[in-house]
Protein backbone atom coordinates (compact mmCIF):
# COMPACT_ATOMS: atom_id res chain seq x y z
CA UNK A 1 119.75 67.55 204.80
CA UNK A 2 117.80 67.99 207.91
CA UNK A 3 115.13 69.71 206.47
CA UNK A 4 115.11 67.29 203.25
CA UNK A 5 114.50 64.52 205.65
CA UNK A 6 112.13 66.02 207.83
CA UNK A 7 109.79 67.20 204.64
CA UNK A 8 110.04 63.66 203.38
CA UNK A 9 108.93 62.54 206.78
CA UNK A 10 106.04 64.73 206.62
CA UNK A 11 105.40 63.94 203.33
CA UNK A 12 106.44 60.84 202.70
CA UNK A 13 105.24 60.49 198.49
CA UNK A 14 106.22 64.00 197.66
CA UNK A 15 103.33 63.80 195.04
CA UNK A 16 104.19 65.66 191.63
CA UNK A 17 101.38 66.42 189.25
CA UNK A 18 102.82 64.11 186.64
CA UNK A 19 99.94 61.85 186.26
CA UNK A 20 96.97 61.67 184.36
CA UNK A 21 95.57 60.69 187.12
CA UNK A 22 96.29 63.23 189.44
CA UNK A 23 93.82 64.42 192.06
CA UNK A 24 93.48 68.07 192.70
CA UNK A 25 94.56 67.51 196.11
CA UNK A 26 97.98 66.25 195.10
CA UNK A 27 98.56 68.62 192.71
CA UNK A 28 98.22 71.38 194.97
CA UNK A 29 99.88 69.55 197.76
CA UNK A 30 103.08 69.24 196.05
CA UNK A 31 103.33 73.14 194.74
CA UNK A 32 102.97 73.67 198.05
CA UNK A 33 106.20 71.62 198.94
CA UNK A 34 108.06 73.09 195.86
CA UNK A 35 107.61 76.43 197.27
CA UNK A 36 108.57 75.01 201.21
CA UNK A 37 111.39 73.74 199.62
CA UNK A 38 112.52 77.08 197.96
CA UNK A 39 111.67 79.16 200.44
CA UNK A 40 114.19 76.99 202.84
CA UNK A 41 117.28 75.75 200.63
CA UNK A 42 117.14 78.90 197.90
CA UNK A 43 117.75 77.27 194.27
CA UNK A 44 120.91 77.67 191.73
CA UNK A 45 121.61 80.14 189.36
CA UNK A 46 122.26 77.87 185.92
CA UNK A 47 119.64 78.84 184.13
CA UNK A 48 119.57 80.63 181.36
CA UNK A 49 116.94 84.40 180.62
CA UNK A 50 116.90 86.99 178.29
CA UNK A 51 119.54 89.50 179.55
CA UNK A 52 116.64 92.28 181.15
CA UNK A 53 114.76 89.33 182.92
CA UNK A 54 118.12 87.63 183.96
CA UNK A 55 120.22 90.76 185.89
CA UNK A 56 116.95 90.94 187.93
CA UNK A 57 116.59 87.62 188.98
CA UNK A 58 120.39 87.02 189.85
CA UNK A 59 120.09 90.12 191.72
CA UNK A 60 116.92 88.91 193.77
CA UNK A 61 117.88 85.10 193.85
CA UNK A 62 114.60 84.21 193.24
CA UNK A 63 112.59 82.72 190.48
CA UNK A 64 109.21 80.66 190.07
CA UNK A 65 109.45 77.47 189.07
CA UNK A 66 106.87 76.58 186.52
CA UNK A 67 107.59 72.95 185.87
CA UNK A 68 110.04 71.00 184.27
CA UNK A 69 110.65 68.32 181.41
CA UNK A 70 112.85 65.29 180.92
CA UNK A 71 114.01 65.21 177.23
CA UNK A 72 114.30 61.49 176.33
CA UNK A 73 114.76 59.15 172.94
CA UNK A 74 116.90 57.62 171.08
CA UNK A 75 120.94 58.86 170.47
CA UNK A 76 121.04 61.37 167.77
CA UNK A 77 117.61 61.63 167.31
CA UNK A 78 118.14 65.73 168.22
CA UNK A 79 117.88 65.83 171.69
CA UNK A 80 120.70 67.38 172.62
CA UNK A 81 120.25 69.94 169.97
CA UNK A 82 116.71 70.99 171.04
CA UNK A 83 118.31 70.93 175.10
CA UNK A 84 121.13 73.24 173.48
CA UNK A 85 118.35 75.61 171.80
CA UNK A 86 116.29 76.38 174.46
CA UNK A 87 118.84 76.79 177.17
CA UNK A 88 121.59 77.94 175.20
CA UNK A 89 123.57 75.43 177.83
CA UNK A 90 126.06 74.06 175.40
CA UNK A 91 125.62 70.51 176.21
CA UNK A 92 127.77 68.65 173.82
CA UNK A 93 126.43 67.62 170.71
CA UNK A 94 128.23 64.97 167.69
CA UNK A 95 127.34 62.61 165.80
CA UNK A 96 127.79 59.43 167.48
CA UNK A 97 125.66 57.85 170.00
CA UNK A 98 125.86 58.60 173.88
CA UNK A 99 127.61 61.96 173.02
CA UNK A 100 125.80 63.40 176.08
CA UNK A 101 126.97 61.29 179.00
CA UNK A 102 126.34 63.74 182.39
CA UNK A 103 122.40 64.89 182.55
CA UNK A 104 122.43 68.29 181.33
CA UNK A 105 120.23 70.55 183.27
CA UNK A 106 118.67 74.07 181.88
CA UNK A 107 116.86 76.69 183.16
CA UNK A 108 114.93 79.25 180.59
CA UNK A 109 112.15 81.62 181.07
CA UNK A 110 109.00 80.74 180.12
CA UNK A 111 107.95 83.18 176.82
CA UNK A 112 104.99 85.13 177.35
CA UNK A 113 104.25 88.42 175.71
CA UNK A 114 101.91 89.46 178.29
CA UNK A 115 104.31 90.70 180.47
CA UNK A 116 105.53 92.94 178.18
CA UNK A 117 102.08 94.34 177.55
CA UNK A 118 101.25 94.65 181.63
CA UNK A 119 104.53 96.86 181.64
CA UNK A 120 104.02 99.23 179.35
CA UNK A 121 101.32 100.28 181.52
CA UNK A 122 102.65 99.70 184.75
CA UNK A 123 106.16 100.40 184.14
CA UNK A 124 107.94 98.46 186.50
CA UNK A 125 111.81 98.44 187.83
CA UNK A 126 111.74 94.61 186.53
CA UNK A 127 110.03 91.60 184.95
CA UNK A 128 110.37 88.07 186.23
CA UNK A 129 108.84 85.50 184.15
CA UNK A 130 108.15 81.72 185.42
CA UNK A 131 110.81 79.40 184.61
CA UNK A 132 111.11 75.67 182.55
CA UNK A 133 113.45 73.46 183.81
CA UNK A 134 114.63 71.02 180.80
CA UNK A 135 116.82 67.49 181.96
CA UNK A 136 118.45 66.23 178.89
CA UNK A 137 118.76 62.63 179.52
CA UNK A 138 121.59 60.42 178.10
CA UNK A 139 120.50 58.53 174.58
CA UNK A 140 118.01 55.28 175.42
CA UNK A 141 118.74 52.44 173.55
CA UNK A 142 116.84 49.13 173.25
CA UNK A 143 118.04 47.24 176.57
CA UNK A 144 118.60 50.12 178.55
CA UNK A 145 116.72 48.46 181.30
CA UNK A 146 118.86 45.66 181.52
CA UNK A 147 122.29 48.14 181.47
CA UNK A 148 122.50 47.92 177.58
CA UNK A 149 124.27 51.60 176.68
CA UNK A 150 124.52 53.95 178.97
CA UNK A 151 120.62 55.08 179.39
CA UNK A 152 120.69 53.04 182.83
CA UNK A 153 122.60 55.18 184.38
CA UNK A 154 120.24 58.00 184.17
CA UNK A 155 116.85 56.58 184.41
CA UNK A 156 116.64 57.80 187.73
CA UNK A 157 116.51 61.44 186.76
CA UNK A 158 113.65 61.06 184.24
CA UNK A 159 111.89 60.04 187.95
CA UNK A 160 112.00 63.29 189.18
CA UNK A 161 110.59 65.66 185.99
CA UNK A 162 107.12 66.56 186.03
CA UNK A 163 106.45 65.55 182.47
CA UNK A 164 108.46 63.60 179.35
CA UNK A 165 109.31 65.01 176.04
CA UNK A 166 109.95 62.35 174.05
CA UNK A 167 112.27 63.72 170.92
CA UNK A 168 111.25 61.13 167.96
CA UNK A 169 113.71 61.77 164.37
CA UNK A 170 111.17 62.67 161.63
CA UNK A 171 113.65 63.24 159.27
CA UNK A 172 115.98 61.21 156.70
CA UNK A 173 119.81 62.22 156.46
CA UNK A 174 122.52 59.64 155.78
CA UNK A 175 124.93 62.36 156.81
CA UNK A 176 123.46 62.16 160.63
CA UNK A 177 124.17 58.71 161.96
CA UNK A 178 120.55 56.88 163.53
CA UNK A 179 121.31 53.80 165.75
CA UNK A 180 118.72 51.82 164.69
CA UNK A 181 120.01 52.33 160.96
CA UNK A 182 117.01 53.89 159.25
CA UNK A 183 114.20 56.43 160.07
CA UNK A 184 111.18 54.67 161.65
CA UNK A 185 109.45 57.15 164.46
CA UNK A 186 106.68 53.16 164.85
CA UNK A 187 110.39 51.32 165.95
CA UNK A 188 112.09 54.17 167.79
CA UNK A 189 108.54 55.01 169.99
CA UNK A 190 108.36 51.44 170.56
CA UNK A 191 111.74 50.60 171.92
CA UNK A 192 111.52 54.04 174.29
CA UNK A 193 108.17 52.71 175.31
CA UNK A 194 109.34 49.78 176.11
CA UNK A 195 112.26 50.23 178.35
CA UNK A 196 110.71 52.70 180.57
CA UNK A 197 108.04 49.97 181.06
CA UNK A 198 110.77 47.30 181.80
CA UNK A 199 112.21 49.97 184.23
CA UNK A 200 108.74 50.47 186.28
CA UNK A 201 108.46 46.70 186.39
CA UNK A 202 111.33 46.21 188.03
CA UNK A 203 110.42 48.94 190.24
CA UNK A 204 106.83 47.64 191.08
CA UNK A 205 108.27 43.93 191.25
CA UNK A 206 110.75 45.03 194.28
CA UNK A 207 107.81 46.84 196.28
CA UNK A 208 105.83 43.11 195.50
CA UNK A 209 108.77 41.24 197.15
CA UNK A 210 108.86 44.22 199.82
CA UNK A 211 105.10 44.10 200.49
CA UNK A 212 105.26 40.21 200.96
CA UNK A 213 107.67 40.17 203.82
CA UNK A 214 105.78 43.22 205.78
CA UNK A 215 102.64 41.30 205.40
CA UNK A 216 103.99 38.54 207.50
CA UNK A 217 102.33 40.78 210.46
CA UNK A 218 98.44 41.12 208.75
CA UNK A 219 98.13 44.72 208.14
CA UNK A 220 95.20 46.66 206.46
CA UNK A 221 96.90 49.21 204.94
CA UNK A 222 99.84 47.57 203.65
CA UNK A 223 97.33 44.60 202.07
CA UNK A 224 95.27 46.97 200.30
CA UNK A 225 98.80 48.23 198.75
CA UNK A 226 99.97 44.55 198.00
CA UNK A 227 96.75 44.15 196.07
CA UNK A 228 97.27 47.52 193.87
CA UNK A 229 100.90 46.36 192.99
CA UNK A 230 100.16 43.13 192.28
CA UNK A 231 97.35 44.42 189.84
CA UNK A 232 100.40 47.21 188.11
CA UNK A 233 102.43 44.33 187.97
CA UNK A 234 100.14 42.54 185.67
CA UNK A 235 99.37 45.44 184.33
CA UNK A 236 103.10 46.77 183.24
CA UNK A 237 103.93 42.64 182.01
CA UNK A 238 101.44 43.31 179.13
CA UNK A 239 104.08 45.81 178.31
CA UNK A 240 101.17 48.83 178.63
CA UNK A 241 102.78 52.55 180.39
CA UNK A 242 101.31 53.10 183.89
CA UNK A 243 99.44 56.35 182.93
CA UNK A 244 96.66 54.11 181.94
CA UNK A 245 96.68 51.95 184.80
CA UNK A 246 93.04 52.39 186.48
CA UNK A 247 93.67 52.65 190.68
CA UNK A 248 90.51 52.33 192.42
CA UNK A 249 89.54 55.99 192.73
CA UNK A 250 90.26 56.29 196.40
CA UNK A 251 92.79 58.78 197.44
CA UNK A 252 94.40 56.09 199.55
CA UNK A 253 95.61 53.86 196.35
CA UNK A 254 96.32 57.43 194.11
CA UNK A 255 98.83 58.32 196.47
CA UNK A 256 100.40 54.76 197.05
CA UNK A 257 100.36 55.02 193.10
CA UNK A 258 101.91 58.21 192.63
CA UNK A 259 104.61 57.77 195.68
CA UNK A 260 106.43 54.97 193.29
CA UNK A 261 107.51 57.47 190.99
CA UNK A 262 106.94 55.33 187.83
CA UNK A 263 108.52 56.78 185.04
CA UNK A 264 105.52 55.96 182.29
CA UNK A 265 102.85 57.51 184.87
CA UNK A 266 104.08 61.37 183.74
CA UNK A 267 101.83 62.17 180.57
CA UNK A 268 104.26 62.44 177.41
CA UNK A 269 104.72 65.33 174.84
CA UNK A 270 106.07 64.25 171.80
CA UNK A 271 108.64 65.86 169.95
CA UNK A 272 108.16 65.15 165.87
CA UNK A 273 111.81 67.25 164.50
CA UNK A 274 111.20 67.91 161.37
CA UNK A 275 113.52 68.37 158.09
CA UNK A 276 113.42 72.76 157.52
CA UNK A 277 111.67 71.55 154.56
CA UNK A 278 108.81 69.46 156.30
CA UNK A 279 108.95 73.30 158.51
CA UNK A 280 106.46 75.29 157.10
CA UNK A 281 103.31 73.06 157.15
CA UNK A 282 105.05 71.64 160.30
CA UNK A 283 104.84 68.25 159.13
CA UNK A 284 101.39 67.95 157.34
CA UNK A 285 103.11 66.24 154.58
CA UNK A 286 105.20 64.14 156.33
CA UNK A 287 105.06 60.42 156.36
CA UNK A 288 106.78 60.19 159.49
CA UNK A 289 104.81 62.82 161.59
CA UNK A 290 101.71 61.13 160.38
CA UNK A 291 103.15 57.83 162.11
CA UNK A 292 103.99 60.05 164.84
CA UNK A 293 100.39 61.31 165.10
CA UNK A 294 98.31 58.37 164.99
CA UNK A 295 100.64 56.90 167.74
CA UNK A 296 99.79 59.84 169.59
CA UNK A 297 96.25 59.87 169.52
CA UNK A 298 96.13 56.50 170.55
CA UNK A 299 98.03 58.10 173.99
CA UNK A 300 95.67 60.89 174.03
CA UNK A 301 98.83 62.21 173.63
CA UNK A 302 100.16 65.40 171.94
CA UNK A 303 102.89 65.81 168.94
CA UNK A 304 104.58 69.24 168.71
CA UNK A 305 106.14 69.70 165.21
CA UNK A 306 109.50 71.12 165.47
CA UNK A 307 112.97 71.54 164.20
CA UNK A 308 115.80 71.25 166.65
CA UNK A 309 118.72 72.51 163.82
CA UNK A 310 116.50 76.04 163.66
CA UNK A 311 115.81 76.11 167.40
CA UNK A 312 119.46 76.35 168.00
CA UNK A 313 120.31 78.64 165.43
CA UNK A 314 117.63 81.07 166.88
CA UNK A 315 119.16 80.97 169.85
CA UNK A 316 122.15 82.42 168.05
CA UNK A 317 120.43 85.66 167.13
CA UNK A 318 118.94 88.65 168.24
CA UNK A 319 114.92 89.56 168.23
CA UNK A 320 114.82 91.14 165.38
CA UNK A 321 116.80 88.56 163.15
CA UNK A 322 114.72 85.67 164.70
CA UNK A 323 111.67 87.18 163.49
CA UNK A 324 113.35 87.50 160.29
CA UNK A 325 114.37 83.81 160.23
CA UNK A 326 111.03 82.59 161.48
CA UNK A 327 109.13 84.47 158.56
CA UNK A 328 110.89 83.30 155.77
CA UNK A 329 110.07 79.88 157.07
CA UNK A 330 106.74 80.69 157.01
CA UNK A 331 106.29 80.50 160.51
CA UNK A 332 105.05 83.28 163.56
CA UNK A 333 106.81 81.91 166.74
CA UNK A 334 109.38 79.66 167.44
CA UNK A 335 109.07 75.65 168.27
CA UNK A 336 109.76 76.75 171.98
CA UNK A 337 106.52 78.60 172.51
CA UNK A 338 104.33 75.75 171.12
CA UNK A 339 106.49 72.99 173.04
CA UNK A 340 105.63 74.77 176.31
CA UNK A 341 102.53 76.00 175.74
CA UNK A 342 101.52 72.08 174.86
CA UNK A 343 103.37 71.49 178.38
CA UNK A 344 101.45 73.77 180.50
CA UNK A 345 98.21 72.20 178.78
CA UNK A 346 99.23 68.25 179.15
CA UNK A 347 99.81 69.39 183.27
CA UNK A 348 96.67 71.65 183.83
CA UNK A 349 98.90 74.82 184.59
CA UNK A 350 97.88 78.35 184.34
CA UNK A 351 99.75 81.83 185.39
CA UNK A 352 98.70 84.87 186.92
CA UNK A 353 100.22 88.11 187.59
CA UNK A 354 101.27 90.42 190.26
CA UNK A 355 102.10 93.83 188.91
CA UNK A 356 103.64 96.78 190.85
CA UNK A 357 106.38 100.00 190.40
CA UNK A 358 108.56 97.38 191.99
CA UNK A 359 108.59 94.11 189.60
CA UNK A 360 105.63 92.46 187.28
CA UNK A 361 105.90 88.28 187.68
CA UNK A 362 104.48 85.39 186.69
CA UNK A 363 103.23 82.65 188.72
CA UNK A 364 102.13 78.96 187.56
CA UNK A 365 99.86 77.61 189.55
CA UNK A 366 97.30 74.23 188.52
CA UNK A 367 94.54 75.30 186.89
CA UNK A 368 92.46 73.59 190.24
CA UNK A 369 93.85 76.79 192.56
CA UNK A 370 92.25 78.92 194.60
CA UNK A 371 93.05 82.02 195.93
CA UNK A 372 95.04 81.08 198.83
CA UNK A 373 96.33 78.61 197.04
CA UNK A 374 97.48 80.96 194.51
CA UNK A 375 99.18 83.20 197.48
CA UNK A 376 100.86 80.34 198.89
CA UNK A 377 103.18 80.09 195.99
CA UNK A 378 104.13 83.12 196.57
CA UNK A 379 105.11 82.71 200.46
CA UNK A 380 103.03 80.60 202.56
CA UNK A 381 102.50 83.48 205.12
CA UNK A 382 99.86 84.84 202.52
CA UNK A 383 98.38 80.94 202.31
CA UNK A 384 98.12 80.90 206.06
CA UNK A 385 96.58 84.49 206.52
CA UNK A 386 94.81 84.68 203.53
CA UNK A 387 91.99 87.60 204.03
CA UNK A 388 90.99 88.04 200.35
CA UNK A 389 92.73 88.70 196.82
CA UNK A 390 91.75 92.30 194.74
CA UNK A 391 91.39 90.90 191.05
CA UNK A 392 90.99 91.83 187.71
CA UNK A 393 92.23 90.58 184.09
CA UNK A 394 95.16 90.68 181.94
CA UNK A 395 92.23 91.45 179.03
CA UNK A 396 90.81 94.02 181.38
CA UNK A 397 94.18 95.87 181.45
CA UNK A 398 94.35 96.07 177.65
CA UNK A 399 90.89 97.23 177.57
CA UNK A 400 90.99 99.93 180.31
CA UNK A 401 94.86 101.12 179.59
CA UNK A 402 95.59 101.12 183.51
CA UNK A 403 94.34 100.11 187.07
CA UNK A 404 92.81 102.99 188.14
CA UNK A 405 90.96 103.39 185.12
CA UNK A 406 89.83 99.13 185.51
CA UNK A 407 88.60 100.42 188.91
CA UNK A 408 87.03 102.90 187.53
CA UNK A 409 85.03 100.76 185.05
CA UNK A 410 84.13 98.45 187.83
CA UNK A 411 86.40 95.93 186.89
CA UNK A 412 88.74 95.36 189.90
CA UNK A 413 86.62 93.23 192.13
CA UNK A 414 87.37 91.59 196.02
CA UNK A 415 87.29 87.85 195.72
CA UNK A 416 87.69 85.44 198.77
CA UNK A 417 88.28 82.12 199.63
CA UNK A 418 86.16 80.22 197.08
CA UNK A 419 87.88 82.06 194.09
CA UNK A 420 89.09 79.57 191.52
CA UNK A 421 92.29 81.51 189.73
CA UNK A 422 92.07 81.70 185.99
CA UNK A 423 94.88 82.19 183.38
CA UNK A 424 95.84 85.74 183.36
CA UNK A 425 94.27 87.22 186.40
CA UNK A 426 96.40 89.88 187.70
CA UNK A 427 96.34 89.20 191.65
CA UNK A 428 96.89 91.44 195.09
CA UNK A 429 96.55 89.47 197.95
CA UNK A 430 95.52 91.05 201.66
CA UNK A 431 96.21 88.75 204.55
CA UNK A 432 97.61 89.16 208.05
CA UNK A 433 99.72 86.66 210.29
């Protein structure tokens, strides 16, 4: 608790890069405390891997966070089932509204096939892959703000997730019971929409009334915070999210901004789950995904069609019968991939590699790193003596067929300080404390 307060002291908005207006600066800055944090408290162990990824992870206690998602919407809308499918968690799951009570927490490796590929020419002792961290939040209902259900309760942990997936029902099925009484993804965005709003105005109203009685005593700082409140205030009334609130561009008023934690700054991915027949054109014919879509690209947001009943049964089975499943539904990779694939694009994320006899891992890292950026998730020893980082591509591997034979071809270069990371770089860092 000691070191949880002192961090907090040092950094007193833990800034998350949850906004779409994040700075480059705060993006980095918090990875930087995510990986202070882990290297100081450790993490659990209740998340969920493939069993060849998970016996060496548990074994190592370590694992590298890549972000994580707060699954919201309305009860029975398939939340719970799309939590259950990609952490294989067993979070409880009925028919009836507010069947999930207690958040329900996950852990699950992030899928990418080029790890695979870097081992079977490096041939490692063990993979590690980033990880997904997925909050399933109790069922939202309209007057949740106010205490109406039990989505109250548990506002406060959609405040902490990097980013929202917002599970809308694009289905009809009179056997599956919808609170609202009919299918209507225009009503059920709305009412979401509208109590997180509610929520951050009651959040922004108490720092008003706070600001007000510390500005008895004139104070620069704390004026110029009044004013940018007072402006989200007006701002959240007309019922708009605060990821389209406009701050004044100064990093002064993007940090005040971000250190309030407002739930409807974090950019939104939205869920469409789909009927298995609406499956194999993922919704192209659907009525209620195209409702989905155009309220989406008002958001310059993003819908990812998918189908929370087949999630969870391919969770059920081995590889090979998921492939089988997947093809007859026309389809070459499961919802999961595309859901966080959509999720590392809506936060600016990209991975890189280290690869060795020892382990091959994967690292997320904003797409805005540099080198000893990059290094400092790894320990912040390497950050702090950063000399330079040897270099070369996942692509480069596949070409070449090994390391030596990408040094050979001239491929493996020395890049220092300046060196902007890009997505699939395989990295070995040099420094010296």
């Amino acid at each position: 608790m000691r070191l949880l307060s002192a961090v907090k002291r040092r950094h007193p908005y833990l800034p998350r890069p949850n906004s779409l207006s994040i700075t480059p600066t705060a993006a980095l800055h918090f990875f930087q405390i995510r990986r202070n944090l882990r290297e100081n408290l450790g993490v659990g162990l209740d998340f969920c891997l493939p069993p060849k990824i998970s016996s060496a992870v548990k074994q190592d206690l370590e694992f590298v966070m890549g972000f994580n998602c707060g699954i919201v919407g309305l009860p029975n809308v398939g939340k719970s089932t799309l939590f259950n499918a990609v952490t294989k968690a067993g979070a409880q799951c009925a028919n009836y509204p507010f069947c999930t009570i207690d958040p329900n927490v996950g852990r699950v490796a992030v899928p990418d096939t080029r790890l695979d590929r870097i081992d079977a020419y490096v041939r490692a002792k063990k993979i590690i892959p980033t990880i997904i961290e997925f909050v399933d939040i109790a069922g939202l209902v309209k007057g949740a703000s106010r205490g109406e259900g039990l989505g109250n309760q548990f506002l406060g942990h959609i405040r902490q997730v990097d980013a929202i997936v917002h599970v809308v029902r694009c289905f009809d099925d009179t056997n599956i019971t919808h609170v609202e009484g009919t299918t209507d993804p225009a009503r059920d965005v709305d009412i979401i929409n509208t109590e997180l709003v509610l929520s951050d105005y009651e959040t922004v109203t108490k720092n008003v009334d706070r600001l007000q009685r510390l500005l008895k005593i004139p104070d620069k700082k704390l004026q110029a915070q009044y004013d940018c409140v007072v402006r989200l205030k007006n701002h959240l009334e007309a019922l708009k999210p605060a990821r389209f609130f406009e701050t004044d561009g100064t990093p002064e008023e993007d940090e005040f901004v971000h250190g309030l934690h407002l739930i409807t700054r974090k950019p939104v991915l939205y869920a469409a789950n789909l009927s298995e027949d609406d499956l194999p054109t993922l919704g192209e014919n659907s009525p209620h995904v195209k409702t989905l879509r155009e309220i989406a690209s008002k958001e310059n947001a993003k819908v990812v069609p998918i189908s929370a009943k087949l999630e969870e049964e391919l969770a059920q089975l081995d590889p090979n019968d998921q492939k089988t499943m997947l093809t007859d539904f026309g389809l070459t990779e499961p919802g999961l991939s595309r859901l966080i694939r959509s999720g590392y694009e809506l936060l600016g994320l990209n991975t890189y590699f280290t690869a060795g006899e020892k382990e091959i891992r994967a690292w997320t890292i904003p797409k805005v790193a540099k080198a000893p950026q990059a290094a400092g998730v790894i320990h912040s020893d390497f950050e702090r003596g950063f000399i330079c980082a040897e270099v070369y591509n996942f692509d480069d591997l596949m070409k070449c067929g090994s390391e030596a034979k990408v040094r050979e071809a001239g491929l493996l270069r020395k890049e220092g300080r300046d060196y902007l990371v890009k997505d699939g770089d395989i990295m070995h860092f040099l420094f010296n404390v």
